[in-house]
PDB file of N, CA and C in Angstrom:
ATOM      1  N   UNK A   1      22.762  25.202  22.990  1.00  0.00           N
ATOM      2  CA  UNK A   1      21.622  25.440  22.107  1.00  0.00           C
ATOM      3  C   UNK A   1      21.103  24.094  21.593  1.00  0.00           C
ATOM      4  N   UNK A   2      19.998  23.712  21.876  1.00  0.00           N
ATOM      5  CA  UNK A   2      19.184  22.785  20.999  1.00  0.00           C
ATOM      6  C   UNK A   2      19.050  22.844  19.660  1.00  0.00           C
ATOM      7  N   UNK A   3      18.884  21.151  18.918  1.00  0.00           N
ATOM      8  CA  UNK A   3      19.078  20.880  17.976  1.00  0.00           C
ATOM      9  C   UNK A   3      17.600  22.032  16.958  1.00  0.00           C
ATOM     10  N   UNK A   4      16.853  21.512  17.287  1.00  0.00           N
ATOM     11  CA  UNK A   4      15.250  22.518  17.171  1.00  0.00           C
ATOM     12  C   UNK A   4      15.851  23.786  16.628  1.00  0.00           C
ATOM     13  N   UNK A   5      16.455  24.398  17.982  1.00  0.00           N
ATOM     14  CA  UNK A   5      17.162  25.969  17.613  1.00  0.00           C
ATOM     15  C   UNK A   5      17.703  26.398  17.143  1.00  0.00           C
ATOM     16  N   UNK A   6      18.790  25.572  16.750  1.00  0.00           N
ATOM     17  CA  UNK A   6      19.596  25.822  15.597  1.00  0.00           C
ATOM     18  C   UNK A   6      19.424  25.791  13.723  1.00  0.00           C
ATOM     19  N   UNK A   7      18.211  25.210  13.565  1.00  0.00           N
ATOM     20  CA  UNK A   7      18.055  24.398  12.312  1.00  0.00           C
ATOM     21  C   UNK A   7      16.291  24.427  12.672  1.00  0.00           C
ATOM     22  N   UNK A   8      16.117  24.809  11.182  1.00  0.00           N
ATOM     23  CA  UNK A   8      14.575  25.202  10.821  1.00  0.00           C
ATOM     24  C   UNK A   8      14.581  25.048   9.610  1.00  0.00           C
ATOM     25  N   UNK A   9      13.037  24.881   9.274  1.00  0.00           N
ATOM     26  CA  UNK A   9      12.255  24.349   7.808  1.00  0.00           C
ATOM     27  C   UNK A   9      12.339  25.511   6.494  1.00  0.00           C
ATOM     28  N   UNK A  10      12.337  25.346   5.368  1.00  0.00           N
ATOM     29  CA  UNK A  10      12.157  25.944   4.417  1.00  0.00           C
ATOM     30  C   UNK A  10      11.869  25.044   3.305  1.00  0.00           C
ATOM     31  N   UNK A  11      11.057  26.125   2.368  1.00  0.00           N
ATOM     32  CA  UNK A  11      10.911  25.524   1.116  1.00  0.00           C
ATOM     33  C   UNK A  11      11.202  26.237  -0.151  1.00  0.00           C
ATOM     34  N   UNK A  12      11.393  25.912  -1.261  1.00  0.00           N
ATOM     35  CA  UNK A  12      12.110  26.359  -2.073  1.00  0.00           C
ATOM     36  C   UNK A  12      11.052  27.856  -3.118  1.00  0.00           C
ATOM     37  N   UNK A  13      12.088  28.660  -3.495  1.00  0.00           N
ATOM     38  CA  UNK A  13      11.640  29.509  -3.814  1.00  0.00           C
ATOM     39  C   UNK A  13      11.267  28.839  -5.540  1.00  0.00           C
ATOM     40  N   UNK A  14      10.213  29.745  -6.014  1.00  0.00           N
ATOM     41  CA  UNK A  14      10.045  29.910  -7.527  1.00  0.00           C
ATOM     42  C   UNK A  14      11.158  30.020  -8.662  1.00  0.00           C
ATOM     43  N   UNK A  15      11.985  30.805  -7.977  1.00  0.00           N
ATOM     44  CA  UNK A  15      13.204  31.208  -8.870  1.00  0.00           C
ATOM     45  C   UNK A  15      14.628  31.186  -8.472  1.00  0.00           C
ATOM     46  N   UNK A  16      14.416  29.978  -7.329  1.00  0.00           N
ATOM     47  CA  UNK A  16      15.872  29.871  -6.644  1.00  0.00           C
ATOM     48  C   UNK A  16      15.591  30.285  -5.466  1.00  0.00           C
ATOM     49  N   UNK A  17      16.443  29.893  -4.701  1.00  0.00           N
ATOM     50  CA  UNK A  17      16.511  30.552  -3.270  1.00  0.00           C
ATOM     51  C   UNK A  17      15.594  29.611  -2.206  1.00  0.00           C
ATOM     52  N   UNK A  18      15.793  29.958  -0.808  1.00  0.00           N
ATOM     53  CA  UNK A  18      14.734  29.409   0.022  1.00  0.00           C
ATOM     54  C   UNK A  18      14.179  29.977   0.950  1.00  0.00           C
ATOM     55  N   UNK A  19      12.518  29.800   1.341  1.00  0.00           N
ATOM     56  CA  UNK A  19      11.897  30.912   1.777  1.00  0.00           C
ATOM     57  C   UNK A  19      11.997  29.753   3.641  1.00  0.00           C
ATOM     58  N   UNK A  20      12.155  30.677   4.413  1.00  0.00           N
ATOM     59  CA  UNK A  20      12.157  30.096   5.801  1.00  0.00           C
ATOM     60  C   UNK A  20      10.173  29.779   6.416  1.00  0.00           C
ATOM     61  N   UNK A  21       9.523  28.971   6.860  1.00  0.00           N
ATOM     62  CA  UNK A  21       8.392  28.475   6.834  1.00  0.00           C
ATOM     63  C   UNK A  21       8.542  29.296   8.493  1.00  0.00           C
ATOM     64  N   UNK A  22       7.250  29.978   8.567  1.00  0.00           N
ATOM     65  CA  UNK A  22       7.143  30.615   9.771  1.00  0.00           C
ATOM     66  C   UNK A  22       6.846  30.136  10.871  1.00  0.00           C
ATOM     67  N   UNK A  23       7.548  30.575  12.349  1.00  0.00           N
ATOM     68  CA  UNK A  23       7.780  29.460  13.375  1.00  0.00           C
ATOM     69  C   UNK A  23       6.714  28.500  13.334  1.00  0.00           C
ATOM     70  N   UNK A  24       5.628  28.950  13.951  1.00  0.00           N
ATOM     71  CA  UNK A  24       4.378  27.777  13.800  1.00  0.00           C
ATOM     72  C   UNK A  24       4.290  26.459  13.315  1.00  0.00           C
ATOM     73  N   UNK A  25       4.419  26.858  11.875  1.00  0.00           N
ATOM     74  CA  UNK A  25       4.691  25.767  10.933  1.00  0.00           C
ATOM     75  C   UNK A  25       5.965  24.515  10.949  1.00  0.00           C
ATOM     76  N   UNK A  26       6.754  25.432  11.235  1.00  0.00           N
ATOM     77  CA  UNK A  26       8.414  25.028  11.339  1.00  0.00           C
ATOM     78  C   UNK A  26       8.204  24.100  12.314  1.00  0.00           C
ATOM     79  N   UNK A  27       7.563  24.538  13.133  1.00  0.00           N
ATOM     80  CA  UNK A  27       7.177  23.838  14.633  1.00  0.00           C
ATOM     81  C   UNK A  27       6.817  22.450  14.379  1.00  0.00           C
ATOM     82  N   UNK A  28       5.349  22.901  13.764  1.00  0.00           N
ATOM     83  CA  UNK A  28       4.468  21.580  13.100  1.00  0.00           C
ATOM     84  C   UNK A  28       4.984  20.589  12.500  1.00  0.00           C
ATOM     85  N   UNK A  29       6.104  20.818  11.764  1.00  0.00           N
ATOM     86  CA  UNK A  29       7.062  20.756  10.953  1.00  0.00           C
ATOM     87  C   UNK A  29       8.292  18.976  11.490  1.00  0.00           C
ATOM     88  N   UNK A  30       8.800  20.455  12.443  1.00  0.00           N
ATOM     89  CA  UNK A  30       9.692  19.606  13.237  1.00  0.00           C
ATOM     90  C   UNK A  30       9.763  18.301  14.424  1.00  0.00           C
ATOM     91  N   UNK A  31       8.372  18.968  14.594  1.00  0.00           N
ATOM     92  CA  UNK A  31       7.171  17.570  15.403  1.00  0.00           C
ATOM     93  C   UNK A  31       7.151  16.319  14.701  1.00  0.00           C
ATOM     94  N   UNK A  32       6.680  16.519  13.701  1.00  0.00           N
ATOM     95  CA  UNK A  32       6.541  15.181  12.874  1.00  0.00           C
ATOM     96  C   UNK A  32       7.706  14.678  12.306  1.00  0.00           C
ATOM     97  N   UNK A  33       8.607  15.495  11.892  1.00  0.00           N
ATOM     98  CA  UNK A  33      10.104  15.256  11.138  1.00  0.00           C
ATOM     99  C   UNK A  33      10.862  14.177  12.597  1.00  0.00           C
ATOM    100  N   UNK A  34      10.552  14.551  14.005  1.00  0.00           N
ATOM    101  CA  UNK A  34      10.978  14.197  15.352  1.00  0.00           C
ATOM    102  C   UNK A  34      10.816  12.934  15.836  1.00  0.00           C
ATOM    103  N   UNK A  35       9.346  12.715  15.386  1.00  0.00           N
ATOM    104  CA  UNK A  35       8.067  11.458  15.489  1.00  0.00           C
ATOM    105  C   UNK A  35       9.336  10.117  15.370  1.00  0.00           C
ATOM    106  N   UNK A  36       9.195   9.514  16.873  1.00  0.00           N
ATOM    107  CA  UNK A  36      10.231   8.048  16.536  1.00  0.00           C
ATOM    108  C   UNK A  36       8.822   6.799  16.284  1.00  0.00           C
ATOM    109  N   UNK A  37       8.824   6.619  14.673  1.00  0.00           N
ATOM    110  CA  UNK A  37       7.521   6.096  14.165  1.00  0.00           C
ATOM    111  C   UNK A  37       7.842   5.974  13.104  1.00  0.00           C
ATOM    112  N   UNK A  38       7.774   4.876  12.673  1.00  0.00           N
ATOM    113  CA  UNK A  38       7.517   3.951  11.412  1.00  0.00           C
ATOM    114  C   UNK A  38       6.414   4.078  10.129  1.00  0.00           C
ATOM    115  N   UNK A  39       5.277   5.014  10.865  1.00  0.00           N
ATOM    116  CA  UNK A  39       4.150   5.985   9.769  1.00  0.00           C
ATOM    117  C   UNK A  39       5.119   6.490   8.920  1.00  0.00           C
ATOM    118  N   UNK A  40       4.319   6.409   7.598  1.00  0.00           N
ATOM    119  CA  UNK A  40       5.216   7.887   7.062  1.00  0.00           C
ATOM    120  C   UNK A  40       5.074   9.011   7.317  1.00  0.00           C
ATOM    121  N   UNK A  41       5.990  10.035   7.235  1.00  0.00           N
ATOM    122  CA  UNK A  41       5.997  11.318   7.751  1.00  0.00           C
ATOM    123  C   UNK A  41       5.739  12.529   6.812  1.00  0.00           C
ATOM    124  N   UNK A  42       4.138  12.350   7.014  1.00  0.00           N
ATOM    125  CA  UNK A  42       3.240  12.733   5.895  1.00  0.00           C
ATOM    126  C   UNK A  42       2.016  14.253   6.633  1.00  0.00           C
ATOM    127  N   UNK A  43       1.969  15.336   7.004  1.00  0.00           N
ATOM    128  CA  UNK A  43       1.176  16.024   7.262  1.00  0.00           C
ATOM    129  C   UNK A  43       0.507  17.076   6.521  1.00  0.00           C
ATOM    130  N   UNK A  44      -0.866  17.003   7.105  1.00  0.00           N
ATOM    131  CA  UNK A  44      -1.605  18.280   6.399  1.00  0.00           C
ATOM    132  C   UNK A  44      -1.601  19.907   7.094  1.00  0.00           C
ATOM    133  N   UNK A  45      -1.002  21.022   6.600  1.00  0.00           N
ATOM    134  CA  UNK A  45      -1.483  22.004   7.502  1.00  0.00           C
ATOM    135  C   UNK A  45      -2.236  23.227   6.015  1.00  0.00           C
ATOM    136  N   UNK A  46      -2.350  23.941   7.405  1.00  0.00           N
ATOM    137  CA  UNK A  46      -3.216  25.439   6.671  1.00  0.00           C
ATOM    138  C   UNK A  46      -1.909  26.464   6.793  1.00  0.00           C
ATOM    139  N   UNK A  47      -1.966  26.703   5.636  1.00  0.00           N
ATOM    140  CA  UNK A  47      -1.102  28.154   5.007  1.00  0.00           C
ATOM    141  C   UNK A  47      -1.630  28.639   4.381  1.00  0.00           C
ATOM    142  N   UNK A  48      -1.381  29.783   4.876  1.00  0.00           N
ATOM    143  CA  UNK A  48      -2.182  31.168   3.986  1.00  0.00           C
ATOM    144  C   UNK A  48      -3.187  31.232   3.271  1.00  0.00           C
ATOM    145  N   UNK A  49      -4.193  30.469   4.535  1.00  0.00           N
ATOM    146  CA  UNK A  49      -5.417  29.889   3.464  1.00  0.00           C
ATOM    147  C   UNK A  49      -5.138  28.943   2.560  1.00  0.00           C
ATOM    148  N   UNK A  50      -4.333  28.106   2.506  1.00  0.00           N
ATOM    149  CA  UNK A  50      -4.804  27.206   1.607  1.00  0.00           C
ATOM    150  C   UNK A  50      -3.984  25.340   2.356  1.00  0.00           C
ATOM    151  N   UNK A  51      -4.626  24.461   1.802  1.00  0.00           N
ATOM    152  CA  UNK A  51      -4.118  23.456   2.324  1.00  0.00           C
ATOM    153  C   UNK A  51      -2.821  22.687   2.212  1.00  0.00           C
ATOM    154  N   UNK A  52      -1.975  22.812   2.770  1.00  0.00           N
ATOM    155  CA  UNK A  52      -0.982  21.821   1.799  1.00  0.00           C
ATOM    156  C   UNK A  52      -0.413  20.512   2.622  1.00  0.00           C
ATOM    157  N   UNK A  53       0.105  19.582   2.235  1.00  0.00           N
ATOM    158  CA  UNK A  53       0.424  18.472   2.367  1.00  0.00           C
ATOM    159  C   UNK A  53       1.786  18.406   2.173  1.00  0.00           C
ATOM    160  N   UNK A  54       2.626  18.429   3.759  1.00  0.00           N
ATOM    161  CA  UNK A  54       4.102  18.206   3.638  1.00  0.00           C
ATOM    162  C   UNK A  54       4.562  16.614   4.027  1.00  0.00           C
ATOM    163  N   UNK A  55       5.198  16.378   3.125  1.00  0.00           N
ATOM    164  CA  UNK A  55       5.545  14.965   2.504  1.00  0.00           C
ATOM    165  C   UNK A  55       7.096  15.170   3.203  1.00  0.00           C
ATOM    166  N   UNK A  56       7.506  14.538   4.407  1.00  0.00           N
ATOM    167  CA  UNK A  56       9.159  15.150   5.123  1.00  0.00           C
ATOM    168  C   UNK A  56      10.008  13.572   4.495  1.00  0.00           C
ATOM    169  N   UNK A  57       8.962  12.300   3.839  1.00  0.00           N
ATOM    170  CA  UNK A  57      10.092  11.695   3.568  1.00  0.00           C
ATOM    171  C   UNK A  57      10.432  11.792   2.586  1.00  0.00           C
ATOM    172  N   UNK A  58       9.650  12.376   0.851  1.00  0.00           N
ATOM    173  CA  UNK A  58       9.510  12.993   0.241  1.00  0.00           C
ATOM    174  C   UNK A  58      10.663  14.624   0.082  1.00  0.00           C
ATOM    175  N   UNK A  59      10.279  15.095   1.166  1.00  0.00           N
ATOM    176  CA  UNK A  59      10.880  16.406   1.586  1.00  0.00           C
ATOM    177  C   UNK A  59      10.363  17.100   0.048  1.00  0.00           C
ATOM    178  N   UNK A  60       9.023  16.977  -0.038  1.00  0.00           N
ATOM    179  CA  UNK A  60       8.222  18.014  -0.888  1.00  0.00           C
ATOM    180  C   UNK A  60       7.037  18.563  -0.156  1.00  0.00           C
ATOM    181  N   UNK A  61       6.595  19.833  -0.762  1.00  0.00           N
ATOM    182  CA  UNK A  61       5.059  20.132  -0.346  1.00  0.00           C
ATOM    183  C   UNK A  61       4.296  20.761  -1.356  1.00  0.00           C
ATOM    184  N   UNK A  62       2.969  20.083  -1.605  1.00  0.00           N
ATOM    185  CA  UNK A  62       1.950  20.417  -2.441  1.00  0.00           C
ATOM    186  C   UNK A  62       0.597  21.008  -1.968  1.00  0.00           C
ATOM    187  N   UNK A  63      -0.204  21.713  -2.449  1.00  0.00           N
ATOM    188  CA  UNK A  63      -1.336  22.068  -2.011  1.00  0.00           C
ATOM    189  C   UNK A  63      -1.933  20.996  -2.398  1.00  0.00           C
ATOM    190  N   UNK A  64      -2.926  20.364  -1.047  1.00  0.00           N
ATOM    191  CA  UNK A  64      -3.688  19.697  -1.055  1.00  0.00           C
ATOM    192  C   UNK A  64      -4.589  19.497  -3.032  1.00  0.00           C
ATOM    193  N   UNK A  65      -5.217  20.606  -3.356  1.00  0.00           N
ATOM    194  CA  UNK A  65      -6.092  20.522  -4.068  1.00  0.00           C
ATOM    195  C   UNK A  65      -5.323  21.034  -5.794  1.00  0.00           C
ATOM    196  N   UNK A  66      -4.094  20.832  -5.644  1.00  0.00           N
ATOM    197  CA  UNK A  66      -3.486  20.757  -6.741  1.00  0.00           C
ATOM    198  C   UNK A  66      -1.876  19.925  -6.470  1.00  0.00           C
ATOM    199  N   UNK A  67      -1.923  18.518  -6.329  1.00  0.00           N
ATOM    200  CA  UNK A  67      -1.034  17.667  -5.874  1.00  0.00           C
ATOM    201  C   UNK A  67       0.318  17.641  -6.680  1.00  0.00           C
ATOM    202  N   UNK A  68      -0.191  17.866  -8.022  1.00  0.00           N
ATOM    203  CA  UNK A  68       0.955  17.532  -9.097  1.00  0.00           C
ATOM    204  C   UNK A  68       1.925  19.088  -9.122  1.00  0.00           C
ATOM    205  N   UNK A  69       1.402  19.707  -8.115  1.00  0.00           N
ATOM    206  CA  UNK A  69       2.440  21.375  -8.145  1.00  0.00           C
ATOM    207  C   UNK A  69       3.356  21.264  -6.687  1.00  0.00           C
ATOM    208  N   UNK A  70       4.694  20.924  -6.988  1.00  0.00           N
ATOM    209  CA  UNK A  70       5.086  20.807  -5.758  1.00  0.00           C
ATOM    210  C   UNK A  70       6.107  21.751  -5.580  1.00  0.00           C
ATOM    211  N   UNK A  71       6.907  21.518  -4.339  1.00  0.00           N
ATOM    212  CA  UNK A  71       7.966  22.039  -4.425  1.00  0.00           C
ATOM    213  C   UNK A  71       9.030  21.425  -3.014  1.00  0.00           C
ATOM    214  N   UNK A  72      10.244  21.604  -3.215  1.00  0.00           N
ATOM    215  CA  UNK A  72      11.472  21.149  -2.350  1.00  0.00           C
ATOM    216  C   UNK A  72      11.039  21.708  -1.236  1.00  0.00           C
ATOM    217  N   UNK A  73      11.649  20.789   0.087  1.00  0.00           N
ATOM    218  CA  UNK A  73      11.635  21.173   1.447  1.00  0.00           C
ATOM    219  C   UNK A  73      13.376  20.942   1.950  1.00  0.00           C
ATOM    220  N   UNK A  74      13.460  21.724   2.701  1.00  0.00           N
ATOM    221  CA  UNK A  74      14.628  21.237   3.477  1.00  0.00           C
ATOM    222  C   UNK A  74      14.761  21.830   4.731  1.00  0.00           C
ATOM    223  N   UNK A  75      15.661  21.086   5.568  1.00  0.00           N
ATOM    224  CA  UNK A  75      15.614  21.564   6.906  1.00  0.00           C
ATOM    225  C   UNK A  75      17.498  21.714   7.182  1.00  0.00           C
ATOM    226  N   UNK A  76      17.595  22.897   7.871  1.00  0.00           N
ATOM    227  CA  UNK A  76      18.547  23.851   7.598  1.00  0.00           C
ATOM    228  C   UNK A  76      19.601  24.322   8.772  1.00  0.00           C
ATOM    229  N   UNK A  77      20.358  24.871   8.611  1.00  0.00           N
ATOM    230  CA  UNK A  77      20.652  26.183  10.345  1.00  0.00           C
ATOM    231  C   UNK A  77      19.416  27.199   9.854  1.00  0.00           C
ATOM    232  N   UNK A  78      19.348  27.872  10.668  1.00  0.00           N
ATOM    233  CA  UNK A  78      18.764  28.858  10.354  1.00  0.00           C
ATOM    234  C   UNK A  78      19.064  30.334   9.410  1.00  0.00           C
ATOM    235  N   UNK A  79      20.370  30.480   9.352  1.00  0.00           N
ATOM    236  CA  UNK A  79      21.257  31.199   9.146  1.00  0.00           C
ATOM    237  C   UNK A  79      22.039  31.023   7.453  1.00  0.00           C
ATOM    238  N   UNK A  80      20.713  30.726   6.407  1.00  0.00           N
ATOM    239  CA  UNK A  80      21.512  30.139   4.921  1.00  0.00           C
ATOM    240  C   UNK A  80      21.618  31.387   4.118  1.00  0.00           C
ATOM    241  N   UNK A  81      22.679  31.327   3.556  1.00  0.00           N
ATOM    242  CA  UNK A  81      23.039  32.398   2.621  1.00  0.00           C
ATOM    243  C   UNK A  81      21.778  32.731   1.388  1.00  0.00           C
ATOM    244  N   UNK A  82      21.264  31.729   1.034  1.00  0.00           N
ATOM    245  CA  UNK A  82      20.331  31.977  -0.504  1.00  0.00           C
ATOM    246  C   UNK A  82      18.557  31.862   0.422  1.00  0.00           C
ATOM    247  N   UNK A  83      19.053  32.320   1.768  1.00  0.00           N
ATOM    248  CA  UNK A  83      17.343  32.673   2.353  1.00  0.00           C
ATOM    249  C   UNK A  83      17.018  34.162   1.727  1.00  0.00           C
ATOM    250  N   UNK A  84      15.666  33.712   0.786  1.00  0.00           N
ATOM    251  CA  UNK A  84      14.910  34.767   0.412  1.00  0.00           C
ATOM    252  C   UNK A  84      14.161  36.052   1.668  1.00  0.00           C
ATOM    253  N   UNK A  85      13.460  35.149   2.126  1.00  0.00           N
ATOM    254  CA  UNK A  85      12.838  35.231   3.577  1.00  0.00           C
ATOM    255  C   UNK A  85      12.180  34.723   4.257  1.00  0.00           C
ATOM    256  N   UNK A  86      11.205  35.046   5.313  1.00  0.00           N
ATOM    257  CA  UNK A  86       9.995  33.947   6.119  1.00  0.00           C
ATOM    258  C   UNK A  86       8.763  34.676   5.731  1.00  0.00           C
ATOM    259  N   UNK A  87       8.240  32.870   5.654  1.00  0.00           N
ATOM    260  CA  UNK A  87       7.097  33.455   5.172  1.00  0.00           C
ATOM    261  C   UNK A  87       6.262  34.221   4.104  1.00  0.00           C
ATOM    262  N   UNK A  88       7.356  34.448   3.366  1.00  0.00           N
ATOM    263  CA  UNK A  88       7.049  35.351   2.082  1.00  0.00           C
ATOM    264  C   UNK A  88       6.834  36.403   2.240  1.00  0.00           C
ATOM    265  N   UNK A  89       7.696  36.897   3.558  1.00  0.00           N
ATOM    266  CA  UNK A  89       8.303  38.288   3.679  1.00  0.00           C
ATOM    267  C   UNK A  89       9.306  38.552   3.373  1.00  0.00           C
ATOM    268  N   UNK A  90       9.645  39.388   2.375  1.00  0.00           N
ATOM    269  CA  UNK A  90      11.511  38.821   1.736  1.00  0.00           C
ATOM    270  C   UNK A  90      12.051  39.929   2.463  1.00  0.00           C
ATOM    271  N   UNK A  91      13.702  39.143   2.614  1.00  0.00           N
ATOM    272  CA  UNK A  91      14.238  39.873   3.515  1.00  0.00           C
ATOM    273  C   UNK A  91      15.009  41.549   2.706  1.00  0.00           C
ATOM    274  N   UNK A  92      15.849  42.169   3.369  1.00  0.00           N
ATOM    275  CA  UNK A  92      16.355  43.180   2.388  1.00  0.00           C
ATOM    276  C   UNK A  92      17.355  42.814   1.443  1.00  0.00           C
ATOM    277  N   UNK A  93      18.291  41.908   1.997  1.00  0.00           N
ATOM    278  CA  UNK A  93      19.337  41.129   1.039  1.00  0.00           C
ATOM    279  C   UNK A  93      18.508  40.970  -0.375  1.00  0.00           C
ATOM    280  N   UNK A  94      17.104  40.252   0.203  1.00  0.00           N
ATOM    281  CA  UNK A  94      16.860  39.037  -1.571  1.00  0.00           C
ATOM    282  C   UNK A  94      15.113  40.093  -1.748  1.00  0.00           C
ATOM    283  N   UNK A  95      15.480  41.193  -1.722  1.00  0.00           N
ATOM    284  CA  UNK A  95      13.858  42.087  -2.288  1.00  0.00           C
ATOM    285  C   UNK A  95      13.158  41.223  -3.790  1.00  0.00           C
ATOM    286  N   UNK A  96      12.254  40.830  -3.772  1.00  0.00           N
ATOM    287  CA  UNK A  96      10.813  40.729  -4.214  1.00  0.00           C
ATOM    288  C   UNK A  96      11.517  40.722  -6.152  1.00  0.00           C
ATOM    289  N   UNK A  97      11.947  39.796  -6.532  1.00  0.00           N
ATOM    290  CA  UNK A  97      12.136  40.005  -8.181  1.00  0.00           C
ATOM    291  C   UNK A  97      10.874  40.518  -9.022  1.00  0.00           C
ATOM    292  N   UNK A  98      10.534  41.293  -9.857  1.00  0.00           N
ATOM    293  CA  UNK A  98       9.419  41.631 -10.696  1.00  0.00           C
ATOM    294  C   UNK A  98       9.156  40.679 -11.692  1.00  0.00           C
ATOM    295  N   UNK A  99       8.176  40.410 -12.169  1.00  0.00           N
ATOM    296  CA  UNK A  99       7.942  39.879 -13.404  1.00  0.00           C
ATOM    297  C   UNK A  99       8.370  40.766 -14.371  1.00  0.00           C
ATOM    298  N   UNK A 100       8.192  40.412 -15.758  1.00  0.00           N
ATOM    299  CA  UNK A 100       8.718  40.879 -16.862  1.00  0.00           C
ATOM    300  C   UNK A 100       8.046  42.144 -17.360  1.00  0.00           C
ATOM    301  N   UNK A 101       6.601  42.107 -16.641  1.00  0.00           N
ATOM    302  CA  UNK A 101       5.938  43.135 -16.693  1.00  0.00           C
ATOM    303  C   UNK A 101       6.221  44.643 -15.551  1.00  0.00           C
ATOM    304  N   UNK A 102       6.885  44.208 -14.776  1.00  0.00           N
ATOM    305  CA  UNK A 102       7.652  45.027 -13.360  1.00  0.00           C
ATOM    306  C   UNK A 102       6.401  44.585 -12.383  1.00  0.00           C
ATOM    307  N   UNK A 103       5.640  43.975 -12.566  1.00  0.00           N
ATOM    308  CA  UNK A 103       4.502  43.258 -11.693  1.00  0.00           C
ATOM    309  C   UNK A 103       5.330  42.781 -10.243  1.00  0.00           C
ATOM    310  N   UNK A 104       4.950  42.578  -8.996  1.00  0.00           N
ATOM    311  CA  UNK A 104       5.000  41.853  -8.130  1.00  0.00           C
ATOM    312  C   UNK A 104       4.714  40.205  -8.618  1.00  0.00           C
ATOM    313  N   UNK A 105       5.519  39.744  -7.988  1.00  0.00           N
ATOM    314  CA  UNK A 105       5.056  37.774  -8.620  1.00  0.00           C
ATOM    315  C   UNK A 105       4.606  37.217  -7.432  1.00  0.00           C
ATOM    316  N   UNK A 106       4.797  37.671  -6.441  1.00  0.00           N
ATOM    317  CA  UNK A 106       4.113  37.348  -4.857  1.00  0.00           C
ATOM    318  C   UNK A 106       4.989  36.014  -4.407  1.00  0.00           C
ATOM    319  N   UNK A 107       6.147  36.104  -4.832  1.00  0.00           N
ATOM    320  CA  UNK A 107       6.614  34.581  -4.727  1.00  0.00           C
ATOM    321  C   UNK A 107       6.543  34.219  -3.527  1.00  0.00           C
ATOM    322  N   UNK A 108       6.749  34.849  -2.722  1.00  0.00           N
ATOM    323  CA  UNK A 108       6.847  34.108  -0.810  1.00  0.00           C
ATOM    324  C   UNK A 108       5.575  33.222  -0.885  1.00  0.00           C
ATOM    325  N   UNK A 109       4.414  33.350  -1.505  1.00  0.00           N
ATOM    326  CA  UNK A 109       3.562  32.587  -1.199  1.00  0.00           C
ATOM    327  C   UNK A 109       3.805  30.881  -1.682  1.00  0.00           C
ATOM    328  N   UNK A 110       3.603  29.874  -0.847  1.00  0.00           N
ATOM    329  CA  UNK A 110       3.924  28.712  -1.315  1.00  0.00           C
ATOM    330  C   UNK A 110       3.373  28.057  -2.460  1.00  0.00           C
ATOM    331  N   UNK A 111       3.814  27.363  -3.238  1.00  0.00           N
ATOM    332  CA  UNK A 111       3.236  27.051  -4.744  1.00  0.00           C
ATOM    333  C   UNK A 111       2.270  27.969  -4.755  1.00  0.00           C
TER     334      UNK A 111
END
């Protein structure tokens, strides 16, 4: 098994935990994390509609258009005990915490 295959991207949940970044991304991800290059390892992609800016030496990511809101990245097995889910599809283990109001908080979505 390849290194790629074994080990994939996530970023950190709102309230703990880590959400797995969906293949695509992970992909995008692991491309640049790969890059034998002296640039910093700095990219822009599109999620869920919105822009964000993953910073891999950093190992943060912010939406483009609100910089100072970030959050942890890390790259993983695939297989971590405190995975919420992908994508901000939570898995059945780690179901969807409510707000205080019993509201949905939509956390899978990134910042």
């Amino acid at each position: 098994m390849e290194e790629e295959e074994r080990h994939t991207w996530f970023y950190e949940g709102r309230s703990g935990g880590w959400w797995e970044f969906d293949p695509r991304t992970a992909q995008d991800i692991e491309s640049k994390y790969s890059e034998d290059s002296d640039e910093p390892k700095v990219l822009e992609l599109l999620i869920a509609g919105l822009i964000f800016v993953i910073d891999i030496d950093a190992m943060v990511q912010k939406r483009k258009n609100a910089p100072h809101i970030q959050r942890r990245l890390k790259r993983d097995v695939k297989h971590i005990s405190d995975k919420i889910g992908v994508a901000g599809i939570s898995s059945k283990k780690h179901p969807r915490r409510p707000q205080r109001d019993g509201t949905d908080r939509r956390e899978g979505t990134p910042v």
